[in-house]
Protein backbone atom coordinates (compact mmCIF):
# COMPACT_ATOMS: atom_id res chain seq x y z
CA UNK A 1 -110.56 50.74 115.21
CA UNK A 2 -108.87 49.71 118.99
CA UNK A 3 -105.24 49.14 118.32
CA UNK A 4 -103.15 48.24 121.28
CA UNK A 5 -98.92 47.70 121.66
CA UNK A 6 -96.94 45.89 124.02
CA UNK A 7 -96.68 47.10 127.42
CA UNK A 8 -92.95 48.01 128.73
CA UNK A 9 -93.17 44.39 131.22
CA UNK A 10 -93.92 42.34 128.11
CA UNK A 11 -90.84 44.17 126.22
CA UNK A 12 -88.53 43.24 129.09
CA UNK A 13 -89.73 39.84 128.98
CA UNK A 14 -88.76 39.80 125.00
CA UNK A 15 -85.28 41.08 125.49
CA UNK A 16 -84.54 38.77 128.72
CA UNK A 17 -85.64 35.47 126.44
CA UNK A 18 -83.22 37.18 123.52
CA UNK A 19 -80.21 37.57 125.70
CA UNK A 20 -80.26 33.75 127.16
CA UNK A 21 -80.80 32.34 123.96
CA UNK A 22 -77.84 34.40 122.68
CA UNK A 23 -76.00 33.37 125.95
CA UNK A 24 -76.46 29.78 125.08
CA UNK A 25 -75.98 29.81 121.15
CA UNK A 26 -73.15 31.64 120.87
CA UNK A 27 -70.83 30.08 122.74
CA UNK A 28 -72.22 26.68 120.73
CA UNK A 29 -71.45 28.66 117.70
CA UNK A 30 -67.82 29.25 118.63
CA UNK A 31 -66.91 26.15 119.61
CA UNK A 32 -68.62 24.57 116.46
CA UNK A 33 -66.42 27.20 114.42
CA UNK A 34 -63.18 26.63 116.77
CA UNK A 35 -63.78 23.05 116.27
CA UNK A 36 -63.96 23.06 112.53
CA UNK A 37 -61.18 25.23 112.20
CA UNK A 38 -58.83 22.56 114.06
CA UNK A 39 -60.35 19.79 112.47
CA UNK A 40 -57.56 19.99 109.44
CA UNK A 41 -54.76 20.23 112.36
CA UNK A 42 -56.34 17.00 113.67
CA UNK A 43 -56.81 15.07 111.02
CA UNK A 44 -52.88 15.80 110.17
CA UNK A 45 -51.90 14.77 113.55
CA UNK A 46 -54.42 11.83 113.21
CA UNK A 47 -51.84 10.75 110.26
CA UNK A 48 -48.56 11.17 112.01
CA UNK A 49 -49.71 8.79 114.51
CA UNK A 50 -50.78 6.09 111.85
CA UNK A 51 -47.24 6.92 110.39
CA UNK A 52 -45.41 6.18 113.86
CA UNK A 53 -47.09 2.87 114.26
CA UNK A 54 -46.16 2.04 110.56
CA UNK A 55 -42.38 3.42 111.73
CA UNK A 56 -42.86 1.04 115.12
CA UNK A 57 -43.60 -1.91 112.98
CA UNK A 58 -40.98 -1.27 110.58
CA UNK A 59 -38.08 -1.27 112.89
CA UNK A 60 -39.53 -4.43 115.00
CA UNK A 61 -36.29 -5.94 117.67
CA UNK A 62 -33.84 -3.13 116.49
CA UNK A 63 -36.25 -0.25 117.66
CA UNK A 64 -33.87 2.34 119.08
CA UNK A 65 -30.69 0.42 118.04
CA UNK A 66 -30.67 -1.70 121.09
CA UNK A 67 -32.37 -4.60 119.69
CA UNK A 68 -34.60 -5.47 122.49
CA UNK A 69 -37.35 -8.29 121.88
CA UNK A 70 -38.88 -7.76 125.17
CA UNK A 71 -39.38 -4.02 126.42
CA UNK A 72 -41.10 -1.69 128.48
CA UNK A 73 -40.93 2.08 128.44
CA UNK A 74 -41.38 4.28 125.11
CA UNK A 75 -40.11 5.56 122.11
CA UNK A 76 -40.16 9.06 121.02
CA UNK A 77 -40.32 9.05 116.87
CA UNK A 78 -39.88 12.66 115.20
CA UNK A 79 -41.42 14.63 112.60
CA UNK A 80 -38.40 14.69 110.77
CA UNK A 81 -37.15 10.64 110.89
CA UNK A 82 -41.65 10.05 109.40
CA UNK A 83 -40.65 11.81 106.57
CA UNK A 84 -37.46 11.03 105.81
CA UNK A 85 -39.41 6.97 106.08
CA UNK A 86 -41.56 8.72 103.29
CA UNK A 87 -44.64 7.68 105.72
CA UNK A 88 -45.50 11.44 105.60
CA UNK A 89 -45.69 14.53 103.53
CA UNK A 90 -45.92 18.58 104.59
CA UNK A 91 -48.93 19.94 105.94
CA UNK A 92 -51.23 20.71 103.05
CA UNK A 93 -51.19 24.50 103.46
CA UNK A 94 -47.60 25.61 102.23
CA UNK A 95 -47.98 28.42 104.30
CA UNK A 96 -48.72 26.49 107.83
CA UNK A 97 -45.71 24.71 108.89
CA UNK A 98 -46.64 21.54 111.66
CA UNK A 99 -43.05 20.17 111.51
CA UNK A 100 -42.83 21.03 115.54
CA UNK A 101 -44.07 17.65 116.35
CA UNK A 102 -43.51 14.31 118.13
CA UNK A 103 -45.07 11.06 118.35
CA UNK A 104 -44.76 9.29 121.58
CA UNK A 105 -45.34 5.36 121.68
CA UNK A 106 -45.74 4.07 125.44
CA UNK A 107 -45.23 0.16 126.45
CA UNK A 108 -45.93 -1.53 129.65
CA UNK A 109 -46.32 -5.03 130.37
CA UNK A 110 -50.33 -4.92 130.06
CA UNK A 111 -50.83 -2.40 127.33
CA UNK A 112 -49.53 0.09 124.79
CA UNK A 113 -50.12 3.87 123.88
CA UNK A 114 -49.70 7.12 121.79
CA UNK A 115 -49.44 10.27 122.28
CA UNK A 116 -48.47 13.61 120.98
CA UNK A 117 -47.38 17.44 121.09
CA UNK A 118 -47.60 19.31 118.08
CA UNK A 119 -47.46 23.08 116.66
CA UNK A 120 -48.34 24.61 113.90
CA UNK A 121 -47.31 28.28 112.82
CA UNK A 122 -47.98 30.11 110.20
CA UNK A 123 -45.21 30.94 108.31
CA UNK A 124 -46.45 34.47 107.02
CA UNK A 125 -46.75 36.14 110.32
CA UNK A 126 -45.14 33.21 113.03
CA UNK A 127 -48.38 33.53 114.40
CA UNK A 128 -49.37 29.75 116.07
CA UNK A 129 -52.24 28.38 114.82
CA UNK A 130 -52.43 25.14 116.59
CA UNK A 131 -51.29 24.16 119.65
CA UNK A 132 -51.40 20.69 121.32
CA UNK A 133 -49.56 19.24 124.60
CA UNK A 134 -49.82 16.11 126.04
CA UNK A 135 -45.92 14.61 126.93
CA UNK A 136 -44.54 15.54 129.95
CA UNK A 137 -41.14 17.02 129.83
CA UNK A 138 -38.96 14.31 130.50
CA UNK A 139 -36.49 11.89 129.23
CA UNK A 140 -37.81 8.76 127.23
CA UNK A 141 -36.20 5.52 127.31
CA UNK A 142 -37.04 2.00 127.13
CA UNK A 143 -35.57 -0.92 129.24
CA UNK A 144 -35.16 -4.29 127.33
CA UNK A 145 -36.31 -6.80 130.02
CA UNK A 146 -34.61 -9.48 128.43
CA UNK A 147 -31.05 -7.88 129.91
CA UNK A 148 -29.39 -9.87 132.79
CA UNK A 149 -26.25 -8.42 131.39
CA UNK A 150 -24.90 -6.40 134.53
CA UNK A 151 -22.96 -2.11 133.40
CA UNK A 152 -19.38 -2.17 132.63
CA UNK A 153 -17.29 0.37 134.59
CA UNK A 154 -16.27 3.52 132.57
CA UNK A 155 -13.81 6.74 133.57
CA UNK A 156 -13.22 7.07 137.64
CA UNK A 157 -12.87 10.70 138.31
CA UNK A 158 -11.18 11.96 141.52
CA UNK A 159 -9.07 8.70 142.35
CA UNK A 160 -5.61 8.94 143.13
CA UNK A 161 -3.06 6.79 145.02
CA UNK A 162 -1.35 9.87 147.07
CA UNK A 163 -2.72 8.82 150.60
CA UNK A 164 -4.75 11.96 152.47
CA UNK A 165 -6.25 12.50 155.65
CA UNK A 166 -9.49 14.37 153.85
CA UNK A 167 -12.53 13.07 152.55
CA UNK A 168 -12.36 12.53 148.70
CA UNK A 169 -14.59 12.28 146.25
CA UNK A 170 -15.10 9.94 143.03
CA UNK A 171 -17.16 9.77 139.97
CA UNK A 172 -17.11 6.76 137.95
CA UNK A 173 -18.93 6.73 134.89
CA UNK A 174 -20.56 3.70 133.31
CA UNK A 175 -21.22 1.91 129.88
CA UNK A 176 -24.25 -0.60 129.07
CA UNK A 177 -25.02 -1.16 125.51
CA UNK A 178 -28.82 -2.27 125.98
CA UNK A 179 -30.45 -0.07 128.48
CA UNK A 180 -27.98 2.11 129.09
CA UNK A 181 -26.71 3.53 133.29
CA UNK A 182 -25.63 6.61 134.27
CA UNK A 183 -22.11 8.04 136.35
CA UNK A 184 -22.02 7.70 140.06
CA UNK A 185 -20.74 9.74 142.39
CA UNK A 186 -19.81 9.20 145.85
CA UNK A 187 -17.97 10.93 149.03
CA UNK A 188 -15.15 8.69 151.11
CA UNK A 189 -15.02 9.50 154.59
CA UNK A 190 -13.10 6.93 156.53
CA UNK A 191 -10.22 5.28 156.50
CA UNK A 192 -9.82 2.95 153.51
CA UNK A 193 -7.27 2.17 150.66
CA UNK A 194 -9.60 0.83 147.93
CA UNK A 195 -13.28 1.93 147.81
CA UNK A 196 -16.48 0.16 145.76
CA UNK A 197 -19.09 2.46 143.98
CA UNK A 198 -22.25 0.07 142.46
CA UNK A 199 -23.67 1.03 139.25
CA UNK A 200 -26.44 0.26 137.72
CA UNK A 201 -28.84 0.12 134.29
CA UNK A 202 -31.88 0.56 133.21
CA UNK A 203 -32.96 -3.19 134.01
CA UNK A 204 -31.69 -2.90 137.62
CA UNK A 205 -28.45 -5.27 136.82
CA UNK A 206 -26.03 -3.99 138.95
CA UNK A 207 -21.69 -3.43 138.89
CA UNK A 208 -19.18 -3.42 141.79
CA UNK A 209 -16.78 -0.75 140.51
CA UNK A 210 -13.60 -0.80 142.29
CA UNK A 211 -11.62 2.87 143.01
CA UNK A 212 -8.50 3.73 144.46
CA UNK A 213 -9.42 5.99 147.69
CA UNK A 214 -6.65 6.04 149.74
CA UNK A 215 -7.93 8.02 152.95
CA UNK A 216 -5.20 7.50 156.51
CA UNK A 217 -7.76 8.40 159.21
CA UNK A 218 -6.29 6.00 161.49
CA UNK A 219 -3.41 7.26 163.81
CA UNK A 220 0.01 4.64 164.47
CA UNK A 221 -1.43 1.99 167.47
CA UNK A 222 0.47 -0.22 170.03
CA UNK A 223 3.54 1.95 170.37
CA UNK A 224 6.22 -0.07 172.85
CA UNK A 225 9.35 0.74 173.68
CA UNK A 226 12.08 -1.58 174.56
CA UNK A 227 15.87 -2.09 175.62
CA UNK A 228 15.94 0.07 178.46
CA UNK A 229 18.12 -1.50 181.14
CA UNK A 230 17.04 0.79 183.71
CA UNK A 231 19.62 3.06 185.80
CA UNK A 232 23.12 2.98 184.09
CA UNK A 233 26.44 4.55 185.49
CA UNK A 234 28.63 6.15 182.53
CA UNK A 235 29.93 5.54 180.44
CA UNK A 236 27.10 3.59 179.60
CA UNK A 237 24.51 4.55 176.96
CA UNK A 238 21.06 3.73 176.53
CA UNK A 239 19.96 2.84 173.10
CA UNK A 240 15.68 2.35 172.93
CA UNK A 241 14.06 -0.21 170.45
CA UNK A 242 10.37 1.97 169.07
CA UNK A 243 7.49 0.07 167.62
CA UNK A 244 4.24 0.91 165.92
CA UNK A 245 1.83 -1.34 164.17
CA UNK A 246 0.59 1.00 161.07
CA UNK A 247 -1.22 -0.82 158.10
CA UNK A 248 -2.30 2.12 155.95
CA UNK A 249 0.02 5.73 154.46
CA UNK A 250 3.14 4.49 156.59
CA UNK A 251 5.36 5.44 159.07
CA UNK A 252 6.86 8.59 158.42
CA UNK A 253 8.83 10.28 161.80
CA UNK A 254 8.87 9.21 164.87
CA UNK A 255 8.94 12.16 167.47
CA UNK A 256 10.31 12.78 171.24
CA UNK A 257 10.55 15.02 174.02
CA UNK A 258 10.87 15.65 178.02
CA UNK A 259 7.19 16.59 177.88
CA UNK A 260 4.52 15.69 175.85
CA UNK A 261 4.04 20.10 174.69
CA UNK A 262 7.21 20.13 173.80
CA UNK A 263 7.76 17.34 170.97
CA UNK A 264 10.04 17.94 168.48
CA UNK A 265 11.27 15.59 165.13
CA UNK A 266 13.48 12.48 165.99
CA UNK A 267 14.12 10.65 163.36
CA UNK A 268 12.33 9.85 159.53
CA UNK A 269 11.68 6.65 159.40
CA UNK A 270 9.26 4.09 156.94
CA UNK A 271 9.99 1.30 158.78
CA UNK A 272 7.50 0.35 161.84
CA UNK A 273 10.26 -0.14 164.09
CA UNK A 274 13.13 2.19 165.02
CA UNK A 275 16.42 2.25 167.38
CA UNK A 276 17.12 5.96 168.98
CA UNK A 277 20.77 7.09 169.05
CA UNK A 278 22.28 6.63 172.43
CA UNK A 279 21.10 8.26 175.56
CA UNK A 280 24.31 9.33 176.86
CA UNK A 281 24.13 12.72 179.28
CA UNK A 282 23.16 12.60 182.78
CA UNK A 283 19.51 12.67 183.94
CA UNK A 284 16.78 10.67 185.55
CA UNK A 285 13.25 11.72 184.12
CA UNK A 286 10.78 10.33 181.55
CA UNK A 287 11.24 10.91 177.46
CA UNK A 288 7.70 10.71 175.96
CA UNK A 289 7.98 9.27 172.19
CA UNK A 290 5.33 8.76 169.42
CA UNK A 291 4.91 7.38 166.10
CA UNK A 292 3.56 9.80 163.06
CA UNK A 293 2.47 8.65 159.58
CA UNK A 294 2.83 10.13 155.91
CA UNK A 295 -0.26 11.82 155.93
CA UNK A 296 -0.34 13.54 159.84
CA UNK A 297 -1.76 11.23 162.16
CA UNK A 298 0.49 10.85 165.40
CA UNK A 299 0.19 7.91 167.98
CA UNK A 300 -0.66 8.56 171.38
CA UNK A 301 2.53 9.24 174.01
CA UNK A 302 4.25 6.80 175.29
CA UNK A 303 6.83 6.88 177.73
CA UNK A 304 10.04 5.42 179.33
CA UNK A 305 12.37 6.71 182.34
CA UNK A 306 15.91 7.74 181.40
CA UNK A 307 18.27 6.98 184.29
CA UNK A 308 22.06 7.44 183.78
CA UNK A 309 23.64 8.57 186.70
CA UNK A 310 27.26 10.53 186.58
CA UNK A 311 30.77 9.22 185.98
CA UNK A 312 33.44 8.89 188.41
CA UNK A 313 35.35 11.69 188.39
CA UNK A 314 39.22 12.06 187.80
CA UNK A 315 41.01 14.55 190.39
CA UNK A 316 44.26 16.21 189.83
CA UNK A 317 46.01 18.49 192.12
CA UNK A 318 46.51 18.19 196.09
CA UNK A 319 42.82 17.32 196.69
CA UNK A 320 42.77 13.73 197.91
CA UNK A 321 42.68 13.37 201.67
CA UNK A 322 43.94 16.96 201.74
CA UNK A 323 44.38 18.91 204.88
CA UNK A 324 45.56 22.60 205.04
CA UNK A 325 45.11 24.85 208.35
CA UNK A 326 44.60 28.37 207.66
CA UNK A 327 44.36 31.48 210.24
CA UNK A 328 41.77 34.40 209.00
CA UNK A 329 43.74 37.81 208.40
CA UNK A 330 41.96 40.36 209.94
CA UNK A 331 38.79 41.67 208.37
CA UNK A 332 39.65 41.01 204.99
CA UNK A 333 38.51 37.89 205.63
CA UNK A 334 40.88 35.79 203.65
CA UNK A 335 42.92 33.41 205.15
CA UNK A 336 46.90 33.65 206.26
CA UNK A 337 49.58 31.43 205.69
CA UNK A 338 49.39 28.59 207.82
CA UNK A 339 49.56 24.65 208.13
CA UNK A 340 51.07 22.84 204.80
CA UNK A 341 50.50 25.16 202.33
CA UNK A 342 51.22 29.34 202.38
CA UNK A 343 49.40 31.92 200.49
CA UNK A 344 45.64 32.65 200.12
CA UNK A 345 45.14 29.78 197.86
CA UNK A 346 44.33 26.64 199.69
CA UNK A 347 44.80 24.49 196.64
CA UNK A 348 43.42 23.60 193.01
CA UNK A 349 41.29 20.99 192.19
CA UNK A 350 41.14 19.72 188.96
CA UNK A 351 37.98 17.69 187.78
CA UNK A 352 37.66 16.09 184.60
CA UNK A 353 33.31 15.07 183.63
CA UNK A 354 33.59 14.93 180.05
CA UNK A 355 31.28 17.56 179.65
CA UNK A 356 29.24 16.21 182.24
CA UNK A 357 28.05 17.27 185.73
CA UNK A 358 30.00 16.02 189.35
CA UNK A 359 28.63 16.23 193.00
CA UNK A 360 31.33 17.44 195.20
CA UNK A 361 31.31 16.70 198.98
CA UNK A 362 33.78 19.05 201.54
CA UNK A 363 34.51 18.20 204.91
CA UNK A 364 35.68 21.18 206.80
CA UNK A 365 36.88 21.61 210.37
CA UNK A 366 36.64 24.93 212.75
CA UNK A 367 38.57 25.47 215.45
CA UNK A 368 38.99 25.75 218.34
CA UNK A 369 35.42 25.08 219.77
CA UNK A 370 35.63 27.85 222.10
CA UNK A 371 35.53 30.28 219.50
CA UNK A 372 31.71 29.60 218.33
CA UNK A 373 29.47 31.96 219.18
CA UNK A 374 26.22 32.86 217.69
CA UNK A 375 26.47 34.84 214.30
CA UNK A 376 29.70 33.58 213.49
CA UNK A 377 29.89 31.84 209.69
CA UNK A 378 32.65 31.05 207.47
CA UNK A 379 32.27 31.03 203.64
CA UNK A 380 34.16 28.58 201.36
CA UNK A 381 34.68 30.70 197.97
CA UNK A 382 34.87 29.37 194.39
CA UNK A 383 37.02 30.75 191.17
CA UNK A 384 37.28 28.73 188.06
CA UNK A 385 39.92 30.02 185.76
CA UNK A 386 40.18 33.24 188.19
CA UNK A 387 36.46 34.36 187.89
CA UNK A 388 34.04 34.13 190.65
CA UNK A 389 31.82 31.12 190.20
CA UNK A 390 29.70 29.63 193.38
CA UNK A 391 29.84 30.35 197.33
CA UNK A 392 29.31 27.93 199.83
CA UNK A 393 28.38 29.22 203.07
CA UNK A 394 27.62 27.87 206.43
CA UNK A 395 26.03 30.75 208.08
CA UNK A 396 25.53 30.13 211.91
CA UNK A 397 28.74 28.32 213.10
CA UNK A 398 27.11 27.81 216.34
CA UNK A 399 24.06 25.97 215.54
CA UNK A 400 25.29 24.45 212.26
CA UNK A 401 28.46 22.95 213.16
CA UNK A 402 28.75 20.77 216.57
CA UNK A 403 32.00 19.82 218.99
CA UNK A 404 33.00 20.07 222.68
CA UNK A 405 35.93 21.81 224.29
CA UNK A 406 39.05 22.40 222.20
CA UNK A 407 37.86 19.47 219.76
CA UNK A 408 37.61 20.67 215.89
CA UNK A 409 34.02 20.44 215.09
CA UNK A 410 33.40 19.07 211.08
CA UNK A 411 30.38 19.68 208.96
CA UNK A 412 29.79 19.06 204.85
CA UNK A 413 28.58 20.98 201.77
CA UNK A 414 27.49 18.44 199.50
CA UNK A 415 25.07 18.65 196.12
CA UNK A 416 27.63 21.17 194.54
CA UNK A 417 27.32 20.61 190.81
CA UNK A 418 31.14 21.44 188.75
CA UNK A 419 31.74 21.40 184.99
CA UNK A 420 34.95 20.15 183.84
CA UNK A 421 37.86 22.16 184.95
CA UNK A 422 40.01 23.23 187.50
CA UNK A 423 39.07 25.24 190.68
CA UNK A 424 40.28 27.77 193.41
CA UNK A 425 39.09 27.77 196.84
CA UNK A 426 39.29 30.29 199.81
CA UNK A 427 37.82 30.99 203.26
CA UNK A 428 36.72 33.45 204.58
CA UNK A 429 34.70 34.71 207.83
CA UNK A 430 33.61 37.55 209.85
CA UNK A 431 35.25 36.41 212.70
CA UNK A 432 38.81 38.20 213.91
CA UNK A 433 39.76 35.74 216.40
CA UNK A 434 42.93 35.56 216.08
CA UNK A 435 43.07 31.76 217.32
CA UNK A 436 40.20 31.26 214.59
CA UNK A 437 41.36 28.21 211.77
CA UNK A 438 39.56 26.42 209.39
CA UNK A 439 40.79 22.97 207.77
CA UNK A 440 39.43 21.08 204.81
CA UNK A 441 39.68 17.52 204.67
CA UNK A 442 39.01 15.11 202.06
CA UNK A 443 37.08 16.20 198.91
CA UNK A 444 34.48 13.17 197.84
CA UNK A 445 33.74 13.87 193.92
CA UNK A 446 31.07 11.41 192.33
């Protein structure tokens, strides 16, 4: 007898077939098994969605306590508020616990929906057993389309009535009782004493909420000045009228100076216009003046010429139309006894400014003519209350002072500023001519 077996091609052929028909099967198998062992998870969530429709039905217009006939948007019902409507009992396995769920009903316009996440664990080991995801992860709300009924305006955070130069910042919060809004916030930046911030609900009905922003960004405008009567001789004072037009913290200081780096505080003032306290001391230049308001802001400059020119003086002593001839003494340069008065004091002067500044004017008189010579000079020397205070000199007699033959020649010092008080004078010179004298007429004081 001719027995034969399978060759080792026909054996690989076997197994090959095998394998794909395992390859296909078993994954058939698993899926059937997979499948079967969900189906009780399934069927359960099958029933909480029957149970949320029954719940939907129930509660009608007052669905979500808004009582909305006409909506759009959806409703989440829990596992917890099905069975405490006794639409729903436990999972039948005591040890499986499903209670991790949610039904979601959806509403448009055109159609309606519902959907669902639940998960089951079991209880013994907190192992999950079923698993199913389908809501995204956000908020659900529904918007009654019947509401024309525009937000009411809640809390405003970050008001205040203090004016500021700085941006602020405000959050009002907001009240509707149908489909609900939510707080606003928004960011000032410009001047402005009462800001709006809209709100709006779920329908799109919209609220103008009024805040209190008080923000100054705006600087004082249109300063003037006014009441200056140009120059003025004292005693007259000059009293100046300021304006400024400034609609929003106030006026708070109004500010001044002899240049516009140098400014210092004038006066504090709330009222838009202001009179300075008299200009009353000699000078003839510009004060700059500007406006400031409560929160910082300062005007540009603006500017006015102060002109008050000095007093007439009163003289005492033996100094109007005053002549006194005096002879040098030697080297020592001051002058002998001579003429109307003896001594080395021609005179005193005594000049009253109130505090204020004179120009004195001296008319002098060298003699005789034949005397000048080049490098000749004659000093006229100042002491108030005997201490050295100012020399006047004339330091080229030749060239500075002019006559002819025997005549006296005259020249003035003028511009010589004097405080208050009273005054020696003396000449001297480096010339030792003995026929050398020097006379001083009238003394001009303005």
């Amino acid at each position: 007898m001719n027995k034969k077996g399978f060759t080792l091609i026909e054996l690989l052929v076997t197994i090959v077939i095998l394998a794909l028909i395992l390859l296909l099967v078993v994954p058939a198998i698993t899926a059937l098994q997979n499948n079967n062992k969900n189906k009780p998870y399934e069927y359960y969530a099958d029933s909480l969605v029957e149970a949320a429709k029954i719940f939907i039905d129930r509660e009608g217009e007052d669905i979500n306590s808004i009582g909305a006939k006409n909506w759009v948007g959806c409703v989440d019902i829990t596992y917890q508020e099905l069975l405490n409507s006794d639409l729903i009992k436990p999972f039948s396995d005591e040890n499986i616990d499903c209670s991790n769920a949610t039904i979601r009903y959806t509403k448009s316009e055109k159609s309606s929906n519902y959907n669902y996440d639940m998960t089951c664990i079991n209880t013994s080991n907190n192992e999950i057993v079923y698993e199913h995801k389908e809501l995204e992860n956000k908020t659900c709300s529904i918007i009654d389309t019947d509401d024309k009924v525009p937000p009411t305006c809640g809390e405003v955070i970050g008001e205040s009535t203090e004016w500021t130069k700085n941006d602020r910042t405000i959050t009002i919060n907001c009240s509707d009782d149908r489909n609900g809004c939510e707080s606003v916030t928004k960011t000032f930046n410009s001047t402005t004493k009462v800001g709006y911030i809209e709100i709006k609900d779920g329908n799109n009905n919209t609220t103008s909420c009024p805040v209190n922003v008080y923000i100054d960004k705006t600087p004082p405008s249109n300063l003037s000045i006014t009441g200056n009567p140009g120059c003025v001789n004292q005693p007259a004072t000059i009293s100046l009228k300021l304006s400024a037009k400034e609609e929003e913290s106030g006026i708070a200081k109004w500010q001044y100076g002899y240049s516009t780096n140098s400014m210092i505080d004038y006066a504090n003032s709330s009222s838009n216009t202001f009179t300075t306290t008299p200009f009353s001391a000699v000078r003839n230049q510009p004060a700059y003046f500007r406006a400031c308001d409560k929160v910082g802001n300062c005007s540009s400059f603006a500017s006015t010429n102060i002109c008050i020119n000095r007093k007439t003086a009163s003289i005492g002593g033996n100094a109007s139309n005053w002549v006194a001839i005096y002879k040098p003494r030697g080297n020592d340069g001051y002058a002998a006894c001579a003429g109307y008065v003896c001594g080395n004091v021609i005179g005193k002067l005594d000049i009253s400014w109130s505090n204020d500044y004179g120009s004195v004017s001296w008319y002098f008189g060298i003699g005789p003519y034949t005397w000048l010579s080049t490098g000749y000079y004659v000093n006229l020397n100042i002491y108030k209350n005997g201490s050295y205070y100012y020399t006047a000199t004339l330091k080229d007699v030749y060239t500075t002072w002019s006559g002819s033959g025997n005549a006296w020649p005259s020249g003035t010092i003028s511009g010589l500023y004097l405080p208050s008080g009273t005054y020696e004078f003396y000449f001297s010179s480096n010339s030792t001519d003995p026929s050398f004298n020097v006379s001083m007429g009238t003394v001009v004081v303005s």
